[in-house]
N, C-alpha and C. Protein backbone atom coordinates (compact mmCIF):
# COMPACT_ATOMS: atom_id res chain seq x y z
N UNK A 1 -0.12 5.24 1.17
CA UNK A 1 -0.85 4.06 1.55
C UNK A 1 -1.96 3.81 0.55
N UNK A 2 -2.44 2.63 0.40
CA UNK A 2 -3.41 2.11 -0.81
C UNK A 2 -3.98 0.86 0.26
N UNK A 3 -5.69 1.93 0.30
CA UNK A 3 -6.29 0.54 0.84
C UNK A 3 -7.37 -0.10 -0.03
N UNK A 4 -7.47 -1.51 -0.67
CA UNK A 4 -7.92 -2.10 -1.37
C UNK A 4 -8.82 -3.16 -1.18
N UNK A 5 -9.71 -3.22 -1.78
CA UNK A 5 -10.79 -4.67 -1.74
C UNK A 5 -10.07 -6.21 -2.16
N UNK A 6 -11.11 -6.93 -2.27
CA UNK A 6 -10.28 -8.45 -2.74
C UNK A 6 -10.78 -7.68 -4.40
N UNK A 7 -11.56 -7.14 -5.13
CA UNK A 7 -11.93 -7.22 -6.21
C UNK A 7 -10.68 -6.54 -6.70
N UNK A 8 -9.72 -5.68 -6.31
CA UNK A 8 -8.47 -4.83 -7.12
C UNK A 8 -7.34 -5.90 -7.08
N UNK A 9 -7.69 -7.28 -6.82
CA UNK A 9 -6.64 -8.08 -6.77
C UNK A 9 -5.77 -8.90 -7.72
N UNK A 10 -6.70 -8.59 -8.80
CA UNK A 10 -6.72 -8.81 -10.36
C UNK A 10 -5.98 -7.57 -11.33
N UNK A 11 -6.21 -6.51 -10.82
CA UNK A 11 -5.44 -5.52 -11.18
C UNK A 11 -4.37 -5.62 -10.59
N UNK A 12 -3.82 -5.94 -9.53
CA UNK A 12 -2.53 -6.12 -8.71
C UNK A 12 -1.86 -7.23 -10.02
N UNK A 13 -2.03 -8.32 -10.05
CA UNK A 13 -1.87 -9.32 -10.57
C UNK A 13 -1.67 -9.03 -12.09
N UNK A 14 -1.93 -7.88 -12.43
CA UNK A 14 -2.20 -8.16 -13.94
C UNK A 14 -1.16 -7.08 -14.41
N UNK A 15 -0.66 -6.22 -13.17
CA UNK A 15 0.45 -5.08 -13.39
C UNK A 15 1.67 -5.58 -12.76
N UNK A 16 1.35 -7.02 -12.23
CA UNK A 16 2.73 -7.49 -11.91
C UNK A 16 3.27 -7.39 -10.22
N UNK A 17 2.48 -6.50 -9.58
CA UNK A 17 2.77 -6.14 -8.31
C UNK A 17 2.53 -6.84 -7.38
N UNK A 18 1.32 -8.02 -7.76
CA UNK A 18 0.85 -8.46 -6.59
C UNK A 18 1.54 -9.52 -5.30
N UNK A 19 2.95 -9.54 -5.50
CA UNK A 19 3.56 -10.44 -5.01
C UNK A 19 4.62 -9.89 -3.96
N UNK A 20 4.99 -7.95 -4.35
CA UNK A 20 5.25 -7.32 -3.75
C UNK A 20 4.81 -6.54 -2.75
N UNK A 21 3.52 -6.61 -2.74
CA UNK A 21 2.44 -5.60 -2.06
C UNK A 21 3.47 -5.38 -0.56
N UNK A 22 3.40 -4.27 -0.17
CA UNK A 22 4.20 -4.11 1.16
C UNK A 22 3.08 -3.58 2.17
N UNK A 23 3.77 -3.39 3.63
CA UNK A 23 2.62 -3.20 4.57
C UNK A 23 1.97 -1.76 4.14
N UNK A 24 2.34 -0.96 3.21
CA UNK A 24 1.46 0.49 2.83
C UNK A 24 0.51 0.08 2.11
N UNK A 25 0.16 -1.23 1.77
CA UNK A 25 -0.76 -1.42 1.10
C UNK A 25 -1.95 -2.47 2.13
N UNK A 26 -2.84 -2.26 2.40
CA UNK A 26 -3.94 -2.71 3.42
C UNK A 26 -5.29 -2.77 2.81
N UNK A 27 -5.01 -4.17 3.32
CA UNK A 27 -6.79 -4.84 2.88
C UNK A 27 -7.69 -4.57 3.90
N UNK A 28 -9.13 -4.35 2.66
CA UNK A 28 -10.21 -3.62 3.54
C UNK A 28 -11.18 -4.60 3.28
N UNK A 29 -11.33 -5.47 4.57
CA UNK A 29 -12.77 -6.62 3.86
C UNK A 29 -13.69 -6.05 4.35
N UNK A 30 -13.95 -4.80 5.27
CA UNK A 30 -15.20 -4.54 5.38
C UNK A 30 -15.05 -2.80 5.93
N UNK A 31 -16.27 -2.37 6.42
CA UNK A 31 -16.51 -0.61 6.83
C UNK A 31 -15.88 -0.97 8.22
N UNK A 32 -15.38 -1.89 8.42
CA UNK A 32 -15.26 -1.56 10.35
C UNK A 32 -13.24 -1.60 9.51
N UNK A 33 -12.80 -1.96 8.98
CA UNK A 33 -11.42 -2.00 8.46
C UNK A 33 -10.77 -0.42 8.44
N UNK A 34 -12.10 0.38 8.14
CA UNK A 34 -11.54 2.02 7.09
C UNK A 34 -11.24 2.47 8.53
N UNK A 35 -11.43 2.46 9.31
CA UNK A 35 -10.97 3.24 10.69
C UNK A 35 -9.14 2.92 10.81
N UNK A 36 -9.10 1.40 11.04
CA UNK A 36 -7.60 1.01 11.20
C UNK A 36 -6.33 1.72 9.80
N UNK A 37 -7.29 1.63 8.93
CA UNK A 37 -6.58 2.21 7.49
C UNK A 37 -6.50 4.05 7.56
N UNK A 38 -7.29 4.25 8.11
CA UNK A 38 -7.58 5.98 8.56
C UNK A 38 -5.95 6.00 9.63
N UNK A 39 -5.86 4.68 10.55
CA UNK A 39 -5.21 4.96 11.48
C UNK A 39 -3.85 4.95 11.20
N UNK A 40 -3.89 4.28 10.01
CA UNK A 40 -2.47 3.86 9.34
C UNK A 40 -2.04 5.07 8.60
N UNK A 41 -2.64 5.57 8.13
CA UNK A 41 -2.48 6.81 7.17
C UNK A 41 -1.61 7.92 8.02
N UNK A 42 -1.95 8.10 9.17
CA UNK A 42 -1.25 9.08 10.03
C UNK A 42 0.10 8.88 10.81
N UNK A 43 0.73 7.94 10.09
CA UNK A 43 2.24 7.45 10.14
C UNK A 43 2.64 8.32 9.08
N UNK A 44 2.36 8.30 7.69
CA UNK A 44 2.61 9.71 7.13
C UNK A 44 3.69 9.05 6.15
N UNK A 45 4.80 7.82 6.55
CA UNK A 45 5.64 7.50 5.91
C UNK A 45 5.67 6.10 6.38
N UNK A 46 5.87 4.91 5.27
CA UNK A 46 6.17 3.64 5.64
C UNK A 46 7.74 3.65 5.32
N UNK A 47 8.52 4.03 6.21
CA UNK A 47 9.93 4.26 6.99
C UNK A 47 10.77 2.70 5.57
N UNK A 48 10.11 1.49 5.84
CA UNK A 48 10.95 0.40 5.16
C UNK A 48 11.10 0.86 3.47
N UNK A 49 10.07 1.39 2.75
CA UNK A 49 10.58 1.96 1.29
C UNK A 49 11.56 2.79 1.50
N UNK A 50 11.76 3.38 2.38
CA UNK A 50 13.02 4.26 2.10
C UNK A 50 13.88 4.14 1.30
N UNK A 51 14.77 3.05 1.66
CA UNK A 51 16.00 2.63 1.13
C UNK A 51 15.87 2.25 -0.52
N UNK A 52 14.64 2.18 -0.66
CA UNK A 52 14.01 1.64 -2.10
C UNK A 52 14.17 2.64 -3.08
N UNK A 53 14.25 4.07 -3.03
CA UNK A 53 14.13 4.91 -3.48
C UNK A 53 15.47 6.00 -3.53
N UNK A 54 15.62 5.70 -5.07
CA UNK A 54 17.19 6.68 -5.18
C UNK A 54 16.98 8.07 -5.84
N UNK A 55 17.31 8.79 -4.81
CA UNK A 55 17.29 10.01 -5.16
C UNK A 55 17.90 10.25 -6.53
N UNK A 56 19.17 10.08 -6.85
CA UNK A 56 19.77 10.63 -7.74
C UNK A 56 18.51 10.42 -9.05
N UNK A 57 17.74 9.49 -9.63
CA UNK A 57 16.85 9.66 -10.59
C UNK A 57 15.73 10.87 -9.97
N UNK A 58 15.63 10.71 -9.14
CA UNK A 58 14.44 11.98 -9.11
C UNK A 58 14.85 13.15 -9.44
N UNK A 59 16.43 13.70 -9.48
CA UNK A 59 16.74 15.34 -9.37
C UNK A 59 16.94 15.45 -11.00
């Protein structure tokens, strides 16, 4: 998970990603946000990349 400000949104944008961002990635507009993002973190796995990811290059 990657939780981010509006200011890293330019870096999103500038590496090409920003159009993909998926739900592991969570915007933080303020200190009351980091709790829900704390809460998100303890899913442990965002289950939908799965399929995104082929083993055979990793071994």
């Amino acid at each position: 998970f990657i939780g981010y400000v509006d200011a890293a949104m330019p870096l999103f944008e500038k590496t090409g990603i920003a159009d993909s961002l998926d739900g592991g990635v969570i915007a933080l507009s303020g200190p009351k946000d980091v709790t829900g993002f704390l809460t998100a973190l303890g899913a442990l796995r965002l289950w939908a990349r799965e399929p995104k990811v082929k083993m055979s290059k990793l071994s």
